[in-house]
Protein backbone atom coordinates (compact mmCIF):
# COMPACT_ATOMS: atom_id res chain seq x y z
CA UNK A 1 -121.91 2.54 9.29
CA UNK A 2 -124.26 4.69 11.54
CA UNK A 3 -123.07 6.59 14.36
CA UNK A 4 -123.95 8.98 17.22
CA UNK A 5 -122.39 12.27 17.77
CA UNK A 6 -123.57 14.63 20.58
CA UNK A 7 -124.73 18.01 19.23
CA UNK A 8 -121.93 21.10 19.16
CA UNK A 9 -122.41 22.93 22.26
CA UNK A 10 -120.68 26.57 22.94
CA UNK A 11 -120.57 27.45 26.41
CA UNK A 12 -120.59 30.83 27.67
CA UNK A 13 -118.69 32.06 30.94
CA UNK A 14 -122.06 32.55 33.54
CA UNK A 15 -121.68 35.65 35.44
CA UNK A 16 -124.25 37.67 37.49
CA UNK A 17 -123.25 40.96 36.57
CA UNK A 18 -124.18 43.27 33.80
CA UNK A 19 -122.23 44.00 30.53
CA UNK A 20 -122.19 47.19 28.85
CA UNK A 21 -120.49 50.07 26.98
CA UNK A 22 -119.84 53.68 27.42
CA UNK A 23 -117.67 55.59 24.88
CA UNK A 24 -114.41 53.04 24.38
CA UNK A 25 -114.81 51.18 27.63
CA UNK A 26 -116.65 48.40 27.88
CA UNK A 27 -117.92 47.70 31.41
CA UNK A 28 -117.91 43.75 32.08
CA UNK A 29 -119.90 42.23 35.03
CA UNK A 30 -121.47 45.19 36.45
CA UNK A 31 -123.15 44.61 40.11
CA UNK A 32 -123.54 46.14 43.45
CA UNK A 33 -122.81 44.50 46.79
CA UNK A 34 -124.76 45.73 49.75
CA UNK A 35 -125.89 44.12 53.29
CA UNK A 36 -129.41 46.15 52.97
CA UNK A 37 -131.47 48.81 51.30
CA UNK A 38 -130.43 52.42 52.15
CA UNK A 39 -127.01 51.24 52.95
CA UNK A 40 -123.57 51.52 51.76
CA UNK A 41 -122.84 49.49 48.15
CA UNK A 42 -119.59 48.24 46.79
CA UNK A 43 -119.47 48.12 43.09
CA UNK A 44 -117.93 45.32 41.33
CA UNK A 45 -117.01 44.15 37.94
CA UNK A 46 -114.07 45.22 35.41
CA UNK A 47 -114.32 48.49 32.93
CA UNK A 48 -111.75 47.57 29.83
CA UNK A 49 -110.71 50.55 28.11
CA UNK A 50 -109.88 49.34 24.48
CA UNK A 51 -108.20 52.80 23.74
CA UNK A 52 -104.50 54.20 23.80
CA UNK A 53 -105.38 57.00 26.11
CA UNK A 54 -106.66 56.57 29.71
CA UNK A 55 -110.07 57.46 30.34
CA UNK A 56 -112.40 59.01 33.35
CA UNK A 57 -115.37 56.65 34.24
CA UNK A 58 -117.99 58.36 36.56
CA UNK A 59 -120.21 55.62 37.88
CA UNK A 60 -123.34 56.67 39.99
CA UNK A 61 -126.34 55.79 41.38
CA UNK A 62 -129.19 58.61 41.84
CA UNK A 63 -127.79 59.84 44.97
CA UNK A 64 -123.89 59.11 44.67
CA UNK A 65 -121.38 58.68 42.28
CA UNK A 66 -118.05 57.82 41.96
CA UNK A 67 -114.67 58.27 39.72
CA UNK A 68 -112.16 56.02 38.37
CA UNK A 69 -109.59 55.98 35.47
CA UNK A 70 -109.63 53.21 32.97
CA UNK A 71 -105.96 52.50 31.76
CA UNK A 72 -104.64 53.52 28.32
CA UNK A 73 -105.50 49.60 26.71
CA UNK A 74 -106.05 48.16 30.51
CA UNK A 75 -108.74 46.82 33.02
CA UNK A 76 -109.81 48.77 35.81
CA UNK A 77 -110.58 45.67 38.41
CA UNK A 78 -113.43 46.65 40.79
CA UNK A 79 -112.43 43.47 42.77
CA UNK A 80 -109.09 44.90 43.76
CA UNK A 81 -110.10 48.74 44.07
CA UNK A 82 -112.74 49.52 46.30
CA UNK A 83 -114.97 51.40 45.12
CA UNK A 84 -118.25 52.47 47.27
CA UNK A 85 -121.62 53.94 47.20
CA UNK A 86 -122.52 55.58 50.19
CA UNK A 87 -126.26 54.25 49.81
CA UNK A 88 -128.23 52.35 47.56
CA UNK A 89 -131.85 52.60 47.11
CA UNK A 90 -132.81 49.36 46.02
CA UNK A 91 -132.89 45.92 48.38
CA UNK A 92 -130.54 42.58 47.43
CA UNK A 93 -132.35 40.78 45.21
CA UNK A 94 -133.31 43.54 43.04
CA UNK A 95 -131.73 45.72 39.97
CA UNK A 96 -130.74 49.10 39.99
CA UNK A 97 -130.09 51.52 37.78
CA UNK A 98 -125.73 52.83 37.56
CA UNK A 99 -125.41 55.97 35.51
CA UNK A 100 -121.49 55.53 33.48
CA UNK A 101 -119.69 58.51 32.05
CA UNK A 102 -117.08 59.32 29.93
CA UNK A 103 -116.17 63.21 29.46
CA UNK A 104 -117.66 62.23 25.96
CA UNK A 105 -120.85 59.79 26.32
CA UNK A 106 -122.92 58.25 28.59
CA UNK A 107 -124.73 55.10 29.38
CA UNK A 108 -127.30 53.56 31.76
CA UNK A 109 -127.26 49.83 32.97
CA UNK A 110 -130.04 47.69 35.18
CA UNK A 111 -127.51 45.97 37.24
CA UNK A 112 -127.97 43.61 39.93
CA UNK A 113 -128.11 44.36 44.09
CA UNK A 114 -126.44 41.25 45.63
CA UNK A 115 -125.29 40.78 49.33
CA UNK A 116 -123.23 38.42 51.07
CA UNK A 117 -125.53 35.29 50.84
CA UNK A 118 -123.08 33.55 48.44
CA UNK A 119 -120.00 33.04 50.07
CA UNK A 120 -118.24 34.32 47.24
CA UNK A 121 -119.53 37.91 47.36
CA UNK A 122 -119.43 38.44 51.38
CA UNK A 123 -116.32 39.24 51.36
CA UNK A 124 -117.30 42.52 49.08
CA UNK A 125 -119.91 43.62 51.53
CA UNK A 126 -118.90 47.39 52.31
CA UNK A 127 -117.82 47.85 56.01
């Protein structure tokens, strides 16, 4: 008896953010949301703190940064807290560079600059 059998195949989620890791949280889908160059950018993606205390993310860009807290073994959902830059340097289309901080380490990530030409981020285009 012969047969055919299609190749395994492993599929990965696609996502157009950046992953990372700073200290104990891992940063998951990392991008910036911005109509233009030089103007306001919201940040977006999920920080998942894997430890049993909370923990103090600084996220920044070279002019601005930002705080949040990472729950003790929780997500911190950028989707549902708005947090913004007050300008970003780089155009949409581009990458830019975040600076992430824990009171213990730090971290630098290339993320993306995206703007409101796919439906599904125009909705996260800063005011």
């Amino acid at each position: 008896m012969t047969g055919c059998s299609a190749p395994e195949e492993t599929r990965d989620a696609i996502a157009n953010g950046e992953d990372g890791q700073v200290g104990v949280v891992k940063l998951r889908s990392m991008l910036v949301v911005s109509a233009e160059e030089g103007e306001a950018g919201r940040l977006l993606g999920t920080l998942d703190n894997e430890s049993s205390a909370a923990v103090e993310v600084v996220i920044g860009d070279s002019d601005d940064q930002v705080a949040v807290t990472a729950p003790a073994n929780g997500q911190y959902p950028l989707d549902t807290s708005e947090e913004i830059l007050s300008t970003v340097e780089e155009p949409p289309g581009a990458l830019t560079q975040l600076t992430l901080a824990t009171p213990s380490e730090s971290a630098t990530l290339d993320v993306p600059m995206l703007d409101g030409t796919l439906d599904q981020y125009e909705a996260y285009l800063p005011d």
